[in-house]
Each structure stands twice: as structure tokens, then as C-alpha cells.
N, C-alpha and C. Protein backbone atom coordinates (compact mmCIF):
# COMPACT_ATOMS: atom_id res chain seq x y z
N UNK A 1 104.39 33.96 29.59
CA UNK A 1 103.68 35.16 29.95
C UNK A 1 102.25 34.78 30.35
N UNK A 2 101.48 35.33 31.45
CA UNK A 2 100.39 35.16 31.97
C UNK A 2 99.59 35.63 31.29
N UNK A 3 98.37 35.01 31.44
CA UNK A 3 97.06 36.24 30.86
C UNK A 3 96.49 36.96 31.71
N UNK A 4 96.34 38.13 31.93
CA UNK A 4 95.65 38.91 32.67
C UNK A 4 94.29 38.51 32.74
N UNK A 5 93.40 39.09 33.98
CA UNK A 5 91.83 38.95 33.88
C UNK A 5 91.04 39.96 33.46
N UNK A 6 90.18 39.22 32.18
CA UNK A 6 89.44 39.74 31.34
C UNK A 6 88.06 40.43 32.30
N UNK A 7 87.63 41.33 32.11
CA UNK A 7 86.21 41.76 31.99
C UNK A 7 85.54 41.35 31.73
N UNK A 8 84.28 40.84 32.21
CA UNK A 8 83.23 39.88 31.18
C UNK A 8 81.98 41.43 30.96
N UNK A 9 82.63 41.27 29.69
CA UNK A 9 81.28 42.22 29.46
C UNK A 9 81.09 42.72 27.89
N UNK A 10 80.43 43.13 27.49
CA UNK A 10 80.33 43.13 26.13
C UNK A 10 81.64 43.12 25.67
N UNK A 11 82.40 42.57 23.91
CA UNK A 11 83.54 42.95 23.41
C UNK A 11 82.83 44.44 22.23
N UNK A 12 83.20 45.38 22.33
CA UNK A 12 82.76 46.38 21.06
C UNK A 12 83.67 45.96 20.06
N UNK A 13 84.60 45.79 20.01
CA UNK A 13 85.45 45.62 18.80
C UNK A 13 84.72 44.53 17.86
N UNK A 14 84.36 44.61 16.75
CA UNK A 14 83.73 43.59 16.20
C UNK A 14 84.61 42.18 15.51
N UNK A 15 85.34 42.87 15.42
CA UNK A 15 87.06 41.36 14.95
C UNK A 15 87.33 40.75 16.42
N UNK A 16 87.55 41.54 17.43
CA UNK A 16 87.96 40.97 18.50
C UNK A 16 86.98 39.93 19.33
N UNK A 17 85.65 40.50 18.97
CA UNK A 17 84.36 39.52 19.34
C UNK A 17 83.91 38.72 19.07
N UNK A 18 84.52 38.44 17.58
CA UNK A 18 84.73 37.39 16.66
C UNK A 18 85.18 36.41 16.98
N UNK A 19 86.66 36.65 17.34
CA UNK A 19 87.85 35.92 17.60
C UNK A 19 87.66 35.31 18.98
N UNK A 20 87.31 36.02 19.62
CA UNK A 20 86.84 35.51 21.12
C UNK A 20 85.97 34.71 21.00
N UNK A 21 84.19 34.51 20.37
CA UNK A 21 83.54 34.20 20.18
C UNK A 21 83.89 32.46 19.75
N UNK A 22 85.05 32.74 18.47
CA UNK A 22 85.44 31.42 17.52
C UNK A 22 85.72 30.55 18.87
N UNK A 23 86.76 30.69 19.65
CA UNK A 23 87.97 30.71 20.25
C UNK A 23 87.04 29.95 21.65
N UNK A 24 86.09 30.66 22.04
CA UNK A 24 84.98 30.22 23.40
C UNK A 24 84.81 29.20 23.08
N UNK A 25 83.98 29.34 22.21
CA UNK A 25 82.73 27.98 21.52
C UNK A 25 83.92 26.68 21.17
N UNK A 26 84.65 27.39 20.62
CA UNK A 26 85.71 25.57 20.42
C UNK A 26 86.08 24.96 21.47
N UNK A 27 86.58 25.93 22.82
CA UNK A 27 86.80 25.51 23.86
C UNK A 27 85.68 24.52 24.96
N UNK A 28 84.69 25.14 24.66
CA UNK A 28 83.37 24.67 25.50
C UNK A 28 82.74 23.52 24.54
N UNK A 29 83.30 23.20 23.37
CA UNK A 29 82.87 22.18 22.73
C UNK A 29 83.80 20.92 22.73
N UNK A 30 85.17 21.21 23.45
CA UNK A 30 85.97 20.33 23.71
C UNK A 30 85.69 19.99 25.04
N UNK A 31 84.73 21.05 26.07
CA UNK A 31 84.77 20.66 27.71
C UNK A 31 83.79 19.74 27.60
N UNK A 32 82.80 19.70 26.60
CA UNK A 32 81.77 18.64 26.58
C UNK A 32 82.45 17.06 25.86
N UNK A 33 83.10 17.47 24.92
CA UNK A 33 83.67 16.17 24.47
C UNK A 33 83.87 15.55 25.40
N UNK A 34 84.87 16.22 26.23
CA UNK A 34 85.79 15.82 27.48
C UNK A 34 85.05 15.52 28.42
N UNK A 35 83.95 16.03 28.92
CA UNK A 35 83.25 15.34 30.28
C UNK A 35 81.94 14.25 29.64
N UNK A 36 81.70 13.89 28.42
CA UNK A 36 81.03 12.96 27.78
C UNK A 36 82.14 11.86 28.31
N UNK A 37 83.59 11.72 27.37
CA UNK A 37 84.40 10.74 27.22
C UNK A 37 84.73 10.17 28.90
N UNK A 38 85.53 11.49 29.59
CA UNK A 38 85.36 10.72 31.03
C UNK A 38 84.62 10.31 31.86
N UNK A 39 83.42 10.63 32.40
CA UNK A 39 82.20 10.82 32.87
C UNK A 39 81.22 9.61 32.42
N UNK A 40 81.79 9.03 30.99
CA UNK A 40 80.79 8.23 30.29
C UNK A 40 79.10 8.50 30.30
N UNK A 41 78.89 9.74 30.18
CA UNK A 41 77.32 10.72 30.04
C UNK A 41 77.26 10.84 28.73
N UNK A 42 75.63 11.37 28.55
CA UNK A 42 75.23 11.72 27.21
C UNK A 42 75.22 13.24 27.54
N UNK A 43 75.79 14.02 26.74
CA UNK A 43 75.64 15.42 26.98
C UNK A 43 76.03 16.30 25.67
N UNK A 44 75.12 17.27 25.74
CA UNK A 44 74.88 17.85 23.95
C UNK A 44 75.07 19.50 24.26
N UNK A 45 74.97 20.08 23.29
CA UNK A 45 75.26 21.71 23.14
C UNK A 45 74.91 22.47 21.95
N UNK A 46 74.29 23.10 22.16
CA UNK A 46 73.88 23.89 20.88
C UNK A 46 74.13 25.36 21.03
N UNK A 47 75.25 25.59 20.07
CA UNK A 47 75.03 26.80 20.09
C UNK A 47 74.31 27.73 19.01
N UNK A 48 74.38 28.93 19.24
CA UNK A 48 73.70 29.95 18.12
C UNK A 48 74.35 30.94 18.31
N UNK A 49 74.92 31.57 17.05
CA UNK A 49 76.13 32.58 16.93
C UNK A 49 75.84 33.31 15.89
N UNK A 50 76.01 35.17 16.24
CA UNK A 50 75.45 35.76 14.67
C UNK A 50 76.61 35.66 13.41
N UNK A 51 77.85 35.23 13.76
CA UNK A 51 79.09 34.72 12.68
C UNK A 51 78.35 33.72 11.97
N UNK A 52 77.68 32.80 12.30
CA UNK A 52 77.70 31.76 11.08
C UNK A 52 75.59 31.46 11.17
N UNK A 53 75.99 30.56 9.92
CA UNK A 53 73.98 30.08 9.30
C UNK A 53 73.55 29.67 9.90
N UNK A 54 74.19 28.24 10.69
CA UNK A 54 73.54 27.26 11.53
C UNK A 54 74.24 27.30 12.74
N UNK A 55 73.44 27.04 13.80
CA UNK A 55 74.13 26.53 14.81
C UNK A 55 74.99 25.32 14.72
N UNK A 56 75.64 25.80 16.32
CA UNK A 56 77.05 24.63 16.30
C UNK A 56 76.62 23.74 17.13
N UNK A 57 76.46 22.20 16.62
CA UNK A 57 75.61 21.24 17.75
C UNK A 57 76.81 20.01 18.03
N UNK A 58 76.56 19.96 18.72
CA UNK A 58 77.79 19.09 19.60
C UNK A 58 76.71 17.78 20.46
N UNK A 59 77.10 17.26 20.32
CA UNK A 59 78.00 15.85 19.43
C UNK A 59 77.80 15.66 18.20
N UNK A 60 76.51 15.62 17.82
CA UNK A 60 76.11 15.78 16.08
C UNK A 60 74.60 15.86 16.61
N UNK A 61 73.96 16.26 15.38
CA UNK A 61 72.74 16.65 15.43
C UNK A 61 71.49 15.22 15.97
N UNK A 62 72.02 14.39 15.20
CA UNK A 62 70.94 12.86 15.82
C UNK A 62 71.49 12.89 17.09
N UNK A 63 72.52 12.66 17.85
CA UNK A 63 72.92 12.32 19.25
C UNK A 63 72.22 13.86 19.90
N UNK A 64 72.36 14.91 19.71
CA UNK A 64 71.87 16.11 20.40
C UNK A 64 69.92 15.57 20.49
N UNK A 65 69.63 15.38 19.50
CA UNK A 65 68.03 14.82 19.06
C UNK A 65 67.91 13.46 20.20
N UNK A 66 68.61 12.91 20.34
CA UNK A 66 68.29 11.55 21.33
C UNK A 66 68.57 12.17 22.59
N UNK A 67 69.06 12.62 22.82
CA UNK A 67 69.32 13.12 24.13
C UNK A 67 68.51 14.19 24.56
N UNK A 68 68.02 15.18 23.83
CA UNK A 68 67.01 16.14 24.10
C UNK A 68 65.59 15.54 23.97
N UNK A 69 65.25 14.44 23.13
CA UNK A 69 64.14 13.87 23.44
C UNK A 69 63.96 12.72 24.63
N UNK A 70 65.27 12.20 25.16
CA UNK A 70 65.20 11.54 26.55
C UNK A 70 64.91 12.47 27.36
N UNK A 71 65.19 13.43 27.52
CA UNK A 71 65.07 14.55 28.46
C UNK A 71 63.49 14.92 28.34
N UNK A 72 62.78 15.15 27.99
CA UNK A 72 61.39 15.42 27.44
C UNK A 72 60.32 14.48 27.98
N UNK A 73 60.85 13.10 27.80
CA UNK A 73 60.43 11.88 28.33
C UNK A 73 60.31 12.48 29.72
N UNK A 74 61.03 12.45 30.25
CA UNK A 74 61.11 12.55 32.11
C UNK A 74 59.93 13.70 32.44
N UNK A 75 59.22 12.84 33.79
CA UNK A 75 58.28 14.03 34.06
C UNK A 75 58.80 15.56 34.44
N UNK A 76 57.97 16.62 34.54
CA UNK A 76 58.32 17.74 35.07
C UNK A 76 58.71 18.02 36.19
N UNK A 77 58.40 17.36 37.14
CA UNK A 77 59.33 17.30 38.19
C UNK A 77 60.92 17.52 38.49
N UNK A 78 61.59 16.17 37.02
CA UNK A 78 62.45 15.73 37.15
C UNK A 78 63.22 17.22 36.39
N UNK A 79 62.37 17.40 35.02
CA UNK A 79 63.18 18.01 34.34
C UNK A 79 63.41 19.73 35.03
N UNK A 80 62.91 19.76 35.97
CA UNK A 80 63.63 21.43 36.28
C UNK A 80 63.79 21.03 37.61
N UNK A 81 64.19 19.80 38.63
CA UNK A 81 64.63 19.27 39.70
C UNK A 81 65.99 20.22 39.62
N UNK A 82 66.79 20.42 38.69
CA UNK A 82 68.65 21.02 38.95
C UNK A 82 68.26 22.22 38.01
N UNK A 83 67.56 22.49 37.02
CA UNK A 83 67.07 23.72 36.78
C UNK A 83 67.64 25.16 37.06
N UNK A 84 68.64 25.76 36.42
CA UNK A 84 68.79 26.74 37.14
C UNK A 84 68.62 28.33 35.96
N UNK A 85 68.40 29.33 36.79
CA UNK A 85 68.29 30.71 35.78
C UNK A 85 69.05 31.49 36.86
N UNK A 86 69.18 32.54 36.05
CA UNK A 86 69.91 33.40 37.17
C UNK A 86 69.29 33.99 38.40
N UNK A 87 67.77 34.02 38.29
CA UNK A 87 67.24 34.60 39.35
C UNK A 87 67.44 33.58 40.71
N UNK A 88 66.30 32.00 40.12
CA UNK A 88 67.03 31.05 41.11
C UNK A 88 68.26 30.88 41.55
N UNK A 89 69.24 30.63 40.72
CA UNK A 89 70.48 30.55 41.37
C UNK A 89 70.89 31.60 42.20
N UNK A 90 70.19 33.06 41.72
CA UNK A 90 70.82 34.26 42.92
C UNK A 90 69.88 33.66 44.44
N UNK A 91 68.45 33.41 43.84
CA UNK A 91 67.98 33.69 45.68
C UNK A 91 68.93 32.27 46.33
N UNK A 92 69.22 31.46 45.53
CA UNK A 92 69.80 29.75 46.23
C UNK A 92 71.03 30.52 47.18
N UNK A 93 72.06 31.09 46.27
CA UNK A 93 72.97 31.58 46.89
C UNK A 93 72.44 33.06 48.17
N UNK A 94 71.57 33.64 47.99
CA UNK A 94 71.38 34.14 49.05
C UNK A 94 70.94 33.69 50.04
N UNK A 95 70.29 32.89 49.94
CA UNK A 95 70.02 31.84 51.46
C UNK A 95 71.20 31.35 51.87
N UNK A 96 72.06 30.35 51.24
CA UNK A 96 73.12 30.26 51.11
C UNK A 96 74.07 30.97 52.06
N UNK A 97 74.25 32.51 51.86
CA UNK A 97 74.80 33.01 52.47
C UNK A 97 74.13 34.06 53.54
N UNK A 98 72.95 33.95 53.86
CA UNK A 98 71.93 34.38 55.10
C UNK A 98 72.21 32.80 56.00
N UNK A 99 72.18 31.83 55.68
CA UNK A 99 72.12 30.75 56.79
C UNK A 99 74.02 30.96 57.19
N UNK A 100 74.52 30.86 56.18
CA UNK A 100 76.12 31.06 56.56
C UNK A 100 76.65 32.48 57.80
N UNK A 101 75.76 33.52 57.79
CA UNK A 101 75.80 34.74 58.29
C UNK A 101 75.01 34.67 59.91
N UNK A 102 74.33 34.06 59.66
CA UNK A 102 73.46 33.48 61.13
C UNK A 102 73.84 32.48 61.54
N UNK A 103 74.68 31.63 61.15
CA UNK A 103 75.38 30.66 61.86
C UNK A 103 77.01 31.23 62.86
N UNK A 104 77.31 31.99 61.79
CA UNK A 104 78.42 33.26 62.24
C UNK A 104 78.07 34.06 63.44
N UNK A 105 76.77 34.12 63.50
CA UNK A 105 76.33 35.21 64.35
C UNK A 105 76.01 34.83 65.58
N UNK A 106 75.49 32.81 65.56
CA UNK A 106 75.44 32.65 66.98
C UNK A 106 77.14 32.60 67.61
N UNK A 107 77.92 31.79 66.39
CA UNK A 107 79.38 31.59 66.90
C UNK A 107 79.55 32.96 67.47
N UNK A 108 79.53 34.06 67.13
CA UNK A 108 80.37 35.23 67.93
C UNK A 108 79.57 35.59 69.23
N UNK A 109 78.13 35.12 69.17
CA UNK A 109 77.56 35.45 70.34
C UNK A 109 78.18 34.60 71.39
N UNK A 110 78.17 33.40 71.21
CA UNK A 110 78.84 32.68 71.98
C UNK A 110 80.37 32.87 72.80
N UNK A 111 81.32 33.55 71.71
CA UNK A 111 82.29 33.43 71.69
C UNK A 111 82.26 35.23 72.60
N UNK A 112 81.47 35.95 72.51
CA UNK A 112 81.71 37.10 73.54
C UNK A 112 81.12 36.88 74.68
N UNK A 113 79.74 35.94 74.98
CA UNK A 113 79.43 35.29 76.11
C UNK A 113 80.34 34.97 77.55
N UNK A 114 81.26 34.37 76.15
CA UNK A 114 82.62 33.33 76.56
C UNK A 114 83.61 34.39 77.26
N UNK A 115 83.52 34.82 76.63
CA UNK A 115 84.42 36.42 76.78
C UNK A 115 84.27 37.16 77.91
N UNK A 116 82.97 37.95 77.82
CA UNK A 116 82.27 38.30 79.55
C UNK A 116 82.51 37.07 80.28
N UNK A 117 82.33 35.91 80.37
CA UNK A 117 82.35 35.24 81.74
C UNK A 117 83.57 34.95 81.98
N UNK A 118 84.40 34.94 81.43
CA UNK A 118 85.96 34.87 81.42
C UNK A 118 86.74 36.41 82.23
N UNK A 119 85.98 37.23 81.82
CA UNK A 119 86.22 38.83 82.71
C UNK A 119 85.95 38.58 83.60
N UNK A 120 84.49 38.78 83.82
CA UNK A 120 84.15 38.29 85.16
C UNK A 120 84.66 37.37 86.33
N UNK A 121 85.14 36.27 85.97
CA UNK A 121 85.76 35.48 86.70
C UNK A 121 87.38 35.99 87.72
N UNK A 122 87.55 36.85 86.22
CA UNK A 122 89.04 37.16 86.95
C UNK A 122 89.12 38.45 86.75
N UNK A 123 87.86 38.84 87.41
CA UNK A 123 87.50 40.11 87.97
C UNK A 123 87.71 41.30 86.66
N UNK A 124 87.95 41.22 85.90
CA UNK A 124 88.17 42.43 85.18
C UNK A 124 86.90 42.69 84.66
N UNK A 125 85.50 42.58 84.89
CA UNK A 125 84.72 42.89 84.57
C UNK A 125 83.42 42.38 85.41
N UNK A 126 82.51 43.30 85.58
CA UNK A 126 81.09 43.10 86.56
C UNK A 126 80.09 42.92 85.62
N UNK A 127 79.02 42.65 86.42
CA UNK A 127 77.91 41.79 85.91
C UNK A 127 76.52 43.14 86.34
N UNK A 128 76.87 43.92 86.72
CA UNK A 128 75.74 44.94 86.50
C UNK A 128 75.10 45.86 85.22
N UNK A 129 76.18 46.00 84.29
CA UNK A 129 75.21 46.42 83.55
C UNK A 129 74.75 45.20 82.26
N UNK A 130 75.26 44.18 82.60
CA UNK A 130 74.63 43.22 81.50
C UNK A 130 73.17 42.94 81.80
N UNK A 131 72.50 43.16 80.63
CA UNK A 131 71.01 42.92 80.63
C UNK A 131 71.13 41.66 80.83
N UNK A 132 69.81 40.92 81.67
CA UNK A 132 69.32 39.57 82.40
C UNK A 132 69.47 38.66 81.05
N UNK A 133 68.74 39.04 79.66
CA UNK A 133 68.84 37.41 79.03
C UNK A 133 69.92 37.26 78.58
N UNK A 134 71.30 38.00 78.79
CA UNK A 134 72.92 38.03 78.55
C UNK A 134 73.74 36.68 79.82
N UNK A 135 72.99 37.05 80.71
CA UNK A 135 73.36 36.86 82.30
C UNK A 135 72.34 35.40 82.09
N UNK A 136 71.44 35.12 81.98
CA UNK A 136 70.66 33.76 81.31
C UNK A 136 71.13 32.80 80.48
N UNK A 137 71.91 33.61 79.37
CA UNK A 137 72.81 32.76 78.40
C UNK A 137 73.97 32.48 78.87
N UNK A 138 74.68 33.40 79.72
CA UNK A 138 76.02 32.81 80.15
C UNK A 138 75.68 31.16 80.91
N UNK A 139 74.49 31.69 82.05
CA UNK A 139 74.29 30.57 82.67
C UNK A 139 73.88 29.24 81.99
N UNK A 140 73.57 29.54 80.84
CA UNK A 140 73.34 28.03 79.79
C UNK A 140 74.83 27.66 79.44
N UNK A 141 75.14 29.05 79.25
CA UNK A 141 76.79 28.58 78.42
C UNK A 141 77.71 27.68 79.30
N UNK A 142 77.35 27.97 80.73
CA UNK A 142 78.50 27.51 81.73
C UNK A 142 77.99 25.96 81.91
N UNK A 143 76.41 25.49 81.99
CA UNK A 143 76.13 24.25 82.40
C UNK A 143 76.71 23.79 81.25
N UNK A 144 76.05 24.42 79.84
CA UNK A 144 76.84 23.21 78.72
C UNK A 144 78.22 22.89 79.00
N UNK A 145 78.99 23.82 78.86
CA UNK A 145 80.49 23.73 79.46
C UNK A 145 80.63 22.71 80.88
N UNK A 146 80.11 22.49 81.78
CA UNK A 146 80.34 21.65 82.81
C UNK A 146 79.52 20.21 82.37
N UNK A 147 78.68 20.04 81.42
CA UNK A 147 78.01 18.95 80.87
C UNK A 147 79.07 18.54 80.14
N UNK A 148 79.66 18.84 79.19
CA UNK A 148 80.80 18.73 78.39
C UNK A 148 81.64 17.95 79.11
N UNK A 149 82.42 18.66 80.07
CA UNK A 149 83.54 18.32 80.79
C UNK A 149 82.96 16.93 81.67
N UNK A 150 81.69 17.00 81.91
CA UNK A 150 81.50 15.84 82.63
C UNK A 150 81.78 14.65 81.95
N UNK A 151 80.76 14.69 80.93
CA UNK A 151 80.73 13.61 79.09
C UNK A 151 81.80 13.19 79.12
N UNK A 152 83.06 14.20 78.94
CA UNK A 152 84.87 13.82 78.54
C UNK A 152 85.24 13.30 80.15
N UNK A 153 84.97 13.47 80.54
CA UNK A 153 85.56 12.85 81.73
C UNK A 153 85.10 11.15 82.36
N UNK A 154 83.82 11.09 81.91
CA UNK A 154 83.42 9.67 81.54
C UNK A 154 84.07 9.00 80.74
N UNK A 155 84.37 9.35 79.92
CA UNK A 155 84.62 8.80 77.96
C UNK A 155 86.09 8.65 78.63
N UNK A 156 86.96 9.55 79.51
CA UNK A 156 88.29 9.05 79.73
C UNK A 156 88.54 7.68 80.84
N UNK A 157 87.69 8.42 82.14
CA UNK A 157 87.51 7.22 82.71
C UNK A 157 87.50 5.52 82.06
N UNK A 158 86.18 5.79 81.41
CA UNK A 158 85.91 4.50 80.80
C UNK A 158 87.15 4.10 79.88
N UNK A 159 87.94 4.91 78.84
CA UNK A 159 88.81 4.51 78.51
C UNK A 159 89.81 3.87 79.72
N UNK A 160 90.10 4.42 80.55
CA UNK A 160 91.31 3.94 81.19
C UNK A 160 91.02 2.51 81.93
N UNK A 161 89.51 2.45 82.15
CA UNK A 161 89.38 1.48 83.10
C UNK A 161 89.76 0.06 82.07
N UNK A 162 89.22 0.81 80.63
CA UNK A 162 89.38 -0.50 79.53
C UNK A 162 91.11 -1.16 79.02
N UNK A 163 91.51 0.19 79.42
CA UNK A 163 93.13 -0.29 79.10
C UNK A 163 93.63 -0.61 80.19
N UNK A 164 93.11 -0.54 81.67
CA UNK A 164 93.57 -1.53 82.96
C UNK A 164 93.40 -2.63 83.16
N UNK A 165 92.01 -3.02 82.12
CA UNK A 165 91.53 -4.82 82.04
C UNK A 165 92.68 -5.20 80.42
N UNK A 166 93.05 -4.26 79.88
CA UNK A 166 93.83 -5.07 78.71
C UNK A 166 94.95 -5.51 79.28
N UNK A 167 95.70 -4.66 80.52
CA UNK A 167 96.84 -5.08 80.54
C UNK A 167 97.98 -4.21 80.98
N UNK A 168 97.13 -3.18 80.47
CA UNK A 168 97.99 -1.87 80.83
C UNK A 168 98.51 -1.59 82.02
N UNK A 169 100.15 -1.58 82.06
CA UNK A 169 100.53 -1.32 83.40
C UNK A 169 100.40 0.04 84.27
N UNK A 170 100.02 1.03 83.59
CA UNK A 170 100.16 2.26 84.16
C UNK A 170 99.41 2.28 85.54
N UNK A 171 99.65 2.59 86.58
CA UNK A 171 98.40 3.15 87.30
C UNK A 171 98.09 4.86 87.87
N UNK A 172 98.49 5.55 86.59
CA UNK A 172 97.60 7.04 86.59
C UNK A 172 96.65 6.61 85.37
N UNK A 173 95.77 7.40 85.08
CA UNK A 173 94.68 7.52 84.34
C UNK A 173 95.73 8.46 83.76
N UNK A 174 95.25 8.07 82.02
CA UNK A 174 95.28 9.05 81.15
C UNK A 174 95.42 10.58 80.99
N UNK A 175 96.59 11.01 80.21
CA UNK A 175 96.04 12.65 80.69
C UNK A 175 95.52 13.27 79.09
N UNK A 176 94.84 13.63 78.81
CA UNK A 176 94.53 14.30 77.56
C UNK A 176 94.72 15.40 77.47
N UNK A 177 95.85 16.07 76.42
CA UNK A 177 96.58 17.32 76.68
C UNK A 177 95.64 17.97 76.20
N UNK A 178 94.61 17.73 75.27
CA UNK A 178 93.61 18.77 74.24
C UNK A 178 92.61 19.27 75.54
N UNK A 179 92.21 18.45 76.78
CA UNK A 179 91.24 18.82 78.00
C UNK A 179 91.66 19.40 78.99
N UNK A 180 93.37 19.40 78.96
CA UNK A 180 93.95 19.92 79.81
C UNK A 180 94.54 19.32 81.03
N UNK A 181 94.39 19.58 82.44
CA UNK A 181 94.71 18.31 83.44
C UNK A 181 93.85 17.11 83.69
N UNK A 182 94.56 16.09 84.00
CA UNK A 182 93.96 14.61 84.58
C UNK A 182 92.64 15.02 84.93
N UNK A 183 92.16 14.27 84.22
CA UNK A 183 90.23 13.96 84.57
C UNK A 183 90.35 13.84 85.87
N UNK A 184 91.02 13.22 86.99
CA UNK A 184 90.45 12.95 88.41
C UNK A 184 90.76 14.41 89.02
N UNK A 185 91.80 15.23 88.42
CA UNK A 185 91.86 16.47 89.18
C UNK A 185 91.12 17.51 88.54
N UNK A 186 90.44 17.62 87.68
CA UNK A 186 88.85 18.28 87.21
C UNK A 186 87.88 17.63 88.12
N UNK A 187 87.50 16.18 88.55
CA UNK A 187 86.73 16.08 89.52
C UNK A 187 86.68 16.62 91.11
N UNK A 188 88.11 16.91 91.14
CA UNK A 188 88.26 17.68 92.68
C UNK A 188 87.46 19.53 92.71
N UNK A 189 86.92 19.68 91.36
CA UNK A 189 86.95 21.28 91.52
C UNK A 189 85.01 20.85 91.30
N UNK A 190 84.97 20.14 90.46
CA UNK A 190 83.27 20.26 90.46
C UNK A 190 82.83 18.70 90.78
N UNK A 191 81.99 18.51 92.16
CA UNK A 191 81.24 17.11 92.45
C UNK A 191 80.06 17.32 92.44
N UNK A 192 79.44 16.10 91.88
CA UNK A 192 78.00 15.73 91.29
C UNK A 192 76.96 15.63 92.55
């Protein structure tokens, strides 16, 4: 039987908060065992719980003490270098996902750019009511696109000429199905 997903949010039941509570802390005191032993790190835990007198310190109290006073040692720099609270970690992740959202945003610009000049071409769409820096960007979009195709069409050339000095009997040039037709018949439609 599965466990369903819990709520994280207060437990009211005071036995059940208990039990959860016991049940956490043993678990998260075995994830440290466990990434000490594999990891071969020094790594400590202290907890504080209103169930019991003392806190629960993991690995033992001298190893928690050596390791929290190595940490102390290190300048300030170092010690809040990975530092995190919830506020930092929220703005990290909102940049995070503002640079992820504006990277999205040139892709679709591009990709409707792509779109209009693709109408246009085969007529299903005119170029009058597109505002000029639309009609500006296509025209960047199309040189990159013919810069491109030029680049790959070198890079094949040069390949083929290198597998005609190895030995290679063929005499067509290469066709690269991902570019579409033979590089020499892309040179018949655009010359330099």
C-alpha cells in the first residue's frame, strides 16, 4: 500500500506530532550517518525538540564541537559563501526563473519571426501591417539563417574534400539529411 502526500503544515494532534516528530528526526539522523559514511565528510546535526531535555546531536557531541569549531575558523566570506535562508533562497530561485522566462521569450520571438517570414514567402501573409523593427528582425533572422547555411556548407565541403584525399571512392559530396539537400545544390539558390 502507498503512502499518500502529506500536507506540510502544522500536526494539531499532539500524539500524532509526536510520532511524526520521533519518526523525522531518526530518519534525518540516519541521512547524515549515511552521507558522512559515503561521501567520507564531517557533518553534524543538532536538533531541539519540545518531547525531550536535551537536544539530539549527531554524531556525538565532541565530533559536532570539532566540526562546528572548524567551521568558525574559516573567514566570513567562506562561511555564508552556500548560506542559505528562505528569503535568499526565494530571490535565488526567482532570478532563476526571470532569466529562464526571458530566455523563453526571445525563443518564441524568434520562433514567430520564423513564422511571419515563412507566410510571407508563400504568400499567405503581407508585410504591411508589421511594424519596421519586426521587418528589421526578420531581416537579421534571414542573414543569420543564410550565415548558418553558409558555415554548414563549408564544414561539409571541407569534410568531403578530406574523405576524397583518404581514399574515398565516392564522387558526390556528402548529403546530410539533418540540412536537407546536397550542399552543392543549396549553392545553386544563394551565390556569394
Amino acid at each position: 500500500m502507498t503512502r499518500g502526500k502529506i500536507k506540510l503544515e502544522y500536526i494539531a494532534n499532539d500524539a500524532e506530532r509526536r510520532a511524526s516528530f520521533r519518526k523525522r528526526k531518526k530518519g534525518i539522523v540516519n541521512k547524515i550517518n549515511e552521507l558522512c559514511t559515503l561521501c567520507d565528510i564531517q557533518a553534524c546535526i543538532i536538533i531541539y525538540g519540545a518531547y525531550e531535555p536535551q537536544p539530539t546531536v549527531c554524531p556525538s557531541r565532541l565530533d559536532a564541537q570539532q566540526i562546528i569549531s572548524k567551521f568558525w575558523e574559516f573567514p566570513e566570506v567562506e562561511q555564508t559563501q552556500r548560506l542559505f535562508n528562505q528569503e535568499s533562497y526565494t530571490i535565488q530561485r526567482v532570478q532563476k526563473s526571470r532569466k529562464q522566462a526571458e530566455k523563453l521569450q526571445r525563443i518564441n520571438r524568434i520562433t514567430d519571426m520564423e513564422i511571419l517570414m515563412h507566410q510571407c514567402m508563400a504568400g499567405l501573409s503581407s508585410l504591411q501591417n508589421v511594424p519596421l523593427n519586426d521587418i528589421t528582425e526578420m531581416g537579421r533572422l534571414a542573414e543569420q539563417n543564410i550565415q548558418d547555411i553558409k558555415t554548414r556548407m563549408k564544414e561539409l565541403e571541407k569534410n568531403w574534400a578530406t574523405n576524397l584525399q583518404m581514399g574515398e571512392t565516392s564522387s558526390t559530396p556528402p548529403k546530410d539529411d539533418a540540412a536537407g539537400p546536397n550542399f552543392r545544390e543549396l549553392s545553386l539558390f544563394h551565390k556569394s
